[in-house]
C-alpha atoms as a PDB file:
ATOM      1  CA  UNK A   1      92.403 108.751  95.729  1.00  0.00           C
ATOM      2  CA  UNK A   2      92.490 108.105  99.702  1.00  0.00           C
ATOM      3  CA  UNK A   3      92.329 105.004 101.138  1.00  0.00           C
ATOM      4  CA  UNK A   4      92.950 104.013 104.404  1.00  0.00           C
ATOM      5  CA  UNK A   5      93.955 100.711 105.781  1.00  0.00           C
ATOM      6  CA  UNK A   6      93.195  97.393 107.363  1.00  0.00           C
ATOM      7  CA  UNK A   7      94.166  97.681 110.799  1.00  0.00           C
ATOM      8  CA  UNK A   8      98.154  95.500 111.370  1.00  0.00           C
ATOM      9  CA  UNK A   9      98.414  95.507 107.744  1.00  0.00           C
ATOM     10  CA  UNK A  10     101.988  96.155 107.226  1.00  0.00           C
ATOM     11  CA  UNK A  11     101.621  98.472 104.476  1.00  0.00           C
ATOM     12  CA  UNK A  12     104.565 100.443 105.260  1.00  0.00           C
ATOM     13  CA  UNK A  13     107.205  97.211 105.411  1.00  0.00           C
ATOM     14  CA  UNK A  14     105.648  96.147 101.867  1.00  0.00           C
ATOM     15  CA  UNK A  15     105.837  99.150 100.323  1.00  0.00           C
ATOM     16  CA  UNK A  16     110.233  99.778 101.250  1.00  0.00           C
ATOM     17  CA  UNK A  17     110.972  96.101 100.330  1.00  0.00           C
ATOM     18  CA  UNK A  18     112.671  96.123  97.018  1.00  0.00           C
ATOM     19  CA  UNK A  19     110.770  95.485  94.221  1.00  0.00           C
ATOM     20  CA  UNK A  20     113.618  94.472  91.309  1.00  0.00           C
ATOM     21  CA  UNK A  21     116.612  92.659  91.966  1.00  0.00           C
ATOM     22  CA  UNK A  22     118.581  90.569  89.783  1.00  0.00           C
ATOM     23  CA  UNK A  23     121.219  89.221  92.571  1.00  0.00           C
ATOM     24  CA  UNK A  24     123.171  92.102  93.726  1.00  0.00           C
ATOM     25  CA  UNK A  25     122.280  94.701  91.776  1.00  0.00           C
ATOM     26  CA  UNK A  26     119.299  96.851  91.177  1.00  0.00           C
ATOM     27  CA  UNK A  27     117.949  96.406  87.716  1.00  0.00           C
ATOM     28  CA  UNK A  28     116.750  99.881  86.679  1.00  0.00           C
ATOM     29  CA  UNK A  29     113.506  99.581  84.322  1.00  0.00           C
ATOM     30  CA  UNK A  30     111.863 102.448  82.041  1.00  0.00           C
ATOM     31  CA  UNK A  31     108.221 104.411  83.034  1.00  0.00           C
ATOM     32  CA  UNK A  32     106.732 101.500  80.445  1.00  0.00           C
ATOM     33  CA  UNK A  33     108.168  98.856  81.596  1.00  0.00           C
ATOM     34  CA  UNK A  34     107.279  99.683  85.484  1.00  0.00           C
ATOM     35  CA  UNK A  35     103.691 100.470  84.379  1.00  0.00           C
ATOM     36  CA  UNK A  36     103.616  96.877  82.401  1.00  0.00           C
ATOM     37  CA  UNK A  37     105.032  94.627  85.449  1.00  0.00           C
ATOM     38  CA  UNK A  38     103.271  96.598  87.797  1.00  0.00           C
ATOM     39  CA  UNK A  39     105.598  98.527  90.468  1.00  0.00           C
ATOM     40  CA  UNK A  40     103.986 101.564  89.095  1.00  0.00           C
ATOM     41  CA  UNK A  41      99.613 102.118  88.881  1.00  0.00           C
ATOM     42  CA  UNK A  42      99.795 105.240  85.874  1.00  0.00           C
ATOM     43  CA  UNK A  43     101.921 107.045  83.964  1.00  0.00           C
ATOM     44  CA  UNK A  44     101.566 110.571  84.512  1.00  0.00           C
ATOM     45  CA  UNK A  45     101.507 113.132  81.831  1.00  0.00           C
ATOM     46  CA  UNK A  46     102.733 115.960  84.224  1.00  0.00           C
ATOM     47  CA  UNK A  47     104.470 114.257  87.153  1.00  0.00           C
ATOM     48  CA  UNK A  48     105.379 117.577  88.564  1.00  0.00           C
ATOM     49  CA  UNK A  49     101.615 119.027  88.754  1.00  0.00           C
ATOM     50  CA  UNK A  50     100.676 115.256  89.956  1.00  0.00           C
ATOM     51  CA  UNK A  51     103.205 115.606  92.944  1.00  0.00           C
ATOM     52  CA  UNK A  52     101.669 119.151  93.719  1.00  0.00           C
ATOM     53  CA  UNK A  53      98.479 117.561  93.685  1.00  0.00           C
ATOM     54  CA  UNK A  54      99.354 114.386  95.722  1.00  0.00           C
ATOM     55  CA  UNK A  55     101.169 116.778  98.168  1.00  0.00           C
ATOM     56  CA  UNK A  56      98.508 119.012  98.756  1.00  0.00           C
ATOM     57  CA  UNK A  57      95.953 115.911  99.945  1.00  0.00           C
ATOM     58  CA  UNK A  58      98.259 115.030 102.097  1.00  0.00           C
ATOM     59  CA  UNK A  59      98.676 118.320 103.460  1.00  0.00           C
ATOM     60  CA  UNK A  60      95.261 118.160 104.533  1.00  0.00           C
ATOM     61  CA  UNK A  61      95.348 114.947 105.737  1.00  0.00           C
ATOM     62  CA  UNK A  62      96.105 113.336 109.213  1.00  0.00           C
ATOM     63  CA  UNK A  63      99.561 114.589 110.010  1.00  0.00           C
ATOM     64  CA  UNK A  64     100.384 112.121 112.835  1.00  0.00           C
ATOM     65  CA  UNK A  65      99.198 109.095 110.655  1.00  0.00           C
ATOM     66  CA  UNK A  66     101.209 110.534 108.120  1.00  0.00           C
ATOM     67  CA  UNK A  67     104.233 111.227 110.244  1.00  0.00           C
ATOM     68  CA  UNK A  68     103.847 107.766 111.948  1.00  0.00           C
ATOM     69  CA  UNK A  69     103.830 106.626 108.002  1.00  0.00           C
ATOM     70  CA  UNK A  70     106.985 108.134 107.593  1.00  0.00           C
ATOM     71  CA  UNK A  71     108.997 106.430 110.514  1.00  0.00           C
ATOM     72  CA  UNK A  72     108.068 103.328 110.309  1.00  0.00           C
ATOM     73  CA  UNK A  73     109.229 103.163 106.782  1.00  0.00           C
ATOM     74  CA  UNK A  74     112.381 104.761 107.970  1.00  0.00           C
ATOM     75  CA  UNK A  75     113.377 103.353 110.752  1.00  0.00           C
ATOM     76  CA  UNK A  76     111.486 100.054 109.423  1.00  0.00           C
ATOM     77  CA  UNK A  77     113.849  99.711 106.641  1.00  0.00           C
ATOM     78  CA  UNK A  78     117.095  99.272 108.703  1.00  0.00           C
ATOM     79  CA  UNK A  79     115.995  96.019 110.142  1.00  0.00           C
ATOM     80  CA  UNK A  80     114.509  92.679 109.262  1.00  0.00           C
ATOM     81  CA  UNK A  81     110.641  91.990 108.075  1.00  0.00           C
ATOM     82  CA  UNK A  82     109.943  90.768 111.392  1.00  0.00           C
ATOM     83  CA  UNK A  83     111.491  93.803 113.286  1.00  0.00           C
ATOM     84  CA  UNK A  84     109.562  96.129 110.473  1.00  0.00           C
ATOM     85  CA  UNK A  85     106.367  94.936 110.975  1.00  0.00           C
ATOM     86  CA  UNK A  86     106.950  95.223 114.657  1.00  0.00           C
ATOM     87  CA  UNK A  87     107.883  98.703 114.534  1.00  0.00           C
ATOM     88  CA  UNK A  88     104.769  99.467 111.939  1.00  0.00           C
ATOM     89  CA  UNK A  89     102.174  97.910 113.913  1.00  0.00           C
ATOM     90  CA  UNK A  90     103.171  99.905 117.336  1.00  0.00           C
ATOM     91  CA  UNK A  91     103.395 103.322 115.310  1.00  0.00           C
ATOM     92  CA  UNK A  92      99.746 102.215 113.882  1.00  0.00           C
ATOM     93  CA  UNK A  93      98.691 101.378 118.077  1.00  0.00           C
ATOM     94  CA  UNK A  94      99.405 104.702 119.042  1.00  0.00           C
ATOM     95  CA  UNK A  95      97.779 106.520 116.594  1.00  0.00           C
ATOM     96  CA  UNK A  96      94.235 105.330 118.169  1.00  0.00           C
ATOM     97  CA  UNK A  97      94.843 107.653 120.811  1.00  0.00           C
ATOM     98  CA  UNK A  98      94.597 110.574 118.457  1.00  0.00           C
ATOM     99  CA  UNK A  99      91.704 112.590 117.679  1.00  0.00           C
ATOM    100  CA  UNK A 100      92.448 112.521 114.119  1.00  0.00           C
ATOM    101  CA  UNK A 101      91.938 108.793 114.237  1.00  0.00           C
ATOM    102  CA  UNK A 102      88.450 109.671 115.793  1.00  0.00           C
ATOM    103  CA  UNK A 103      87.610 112.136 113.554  1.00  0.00           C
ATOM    104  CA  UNK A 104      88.356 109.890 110.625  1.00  0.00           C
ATOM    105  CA  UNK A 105      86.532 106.789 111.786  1.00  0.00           C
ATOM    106  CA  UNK A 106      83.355 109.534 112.605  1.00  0.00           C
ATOM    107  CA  UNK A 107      83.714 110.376 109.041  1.00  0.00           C
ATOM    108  CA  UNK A 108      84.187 107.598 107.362  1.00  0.00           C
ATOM    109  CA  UNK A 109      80.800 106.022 109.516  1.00  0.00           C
ATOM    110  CA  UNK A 110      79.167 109.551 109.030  1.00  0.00           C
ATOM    111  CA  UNK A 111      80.016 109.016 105.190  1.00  0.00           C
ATOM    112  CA  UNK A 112      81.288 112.595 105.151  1.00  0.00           C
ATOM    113  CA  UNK A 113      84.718 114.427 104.314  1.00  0.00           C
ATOM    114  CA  UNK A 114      87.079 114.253 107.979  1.00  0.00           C
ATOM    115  CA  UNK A 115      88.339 117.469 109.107  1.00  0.00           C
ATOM    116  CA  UNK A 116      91.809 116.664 110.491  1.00  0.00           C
ATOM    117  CA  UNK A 117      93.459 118.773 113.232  1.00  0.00           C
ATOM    118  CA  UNK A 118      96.867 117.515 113.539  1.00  0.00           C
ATOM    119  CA  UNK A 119      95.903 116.229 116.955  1.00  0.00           C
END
């Protein structure tokens, strides 16, 4: 499944914040109980084939959204919400300059499959 977002959503600063803590530890849970409280959306019978899978849509997807993904969770992490969301919404800003991001909105109004460039 692909999705893409809502634009200043910060998607990136939800998704690093932790999800269990019991005071100052992490509480480590089992694949059933992550499935049952909901930090996980499926169980997968083969995660290793699922990863290939996963990996290979993203290989064909847009690489500077992706990338852009990728820092702002990193570098979004070492800092407060605010300071995340900050540093999410300008990597999100500069990705309209792309022509992946214009290919993608073509698409997605075209209702066809984009063809990203990595541009």
């Amino acid at each position: 499944m692909r999705c893409g977002r809502w634009p200043g959503t910060p998607i990136a600063e939800l998704c690093k914040r932790p999800a269990l803590r019991g005071g100052d530890r992490w509480r480590q849970v089992d694949a059933e109980e992550a499935l049952r409280i909901g930090l996980v959306d499926r169980l997968a019978e083969d995660p290793y084939a699922e990863a290939l899978d996963v990996a290979r849509g993203y290989a064909h997807g847009p690489r500077a959204a992706l990338r852009a993904a990728k820092a702002a969770i990193t570098w979004g992490s070492r800092v407060d919400l605010r300071t995340g969301i900050a540093i999410e919404r300008e990597a999100f800003s500069d990705l309209f300059t792309t022509a992946d991001q214009k290919e993608g909105m073509a698409a997605f109004v075209e209702k066809r499959k984009a063809d990203f460039t990595g541009r």
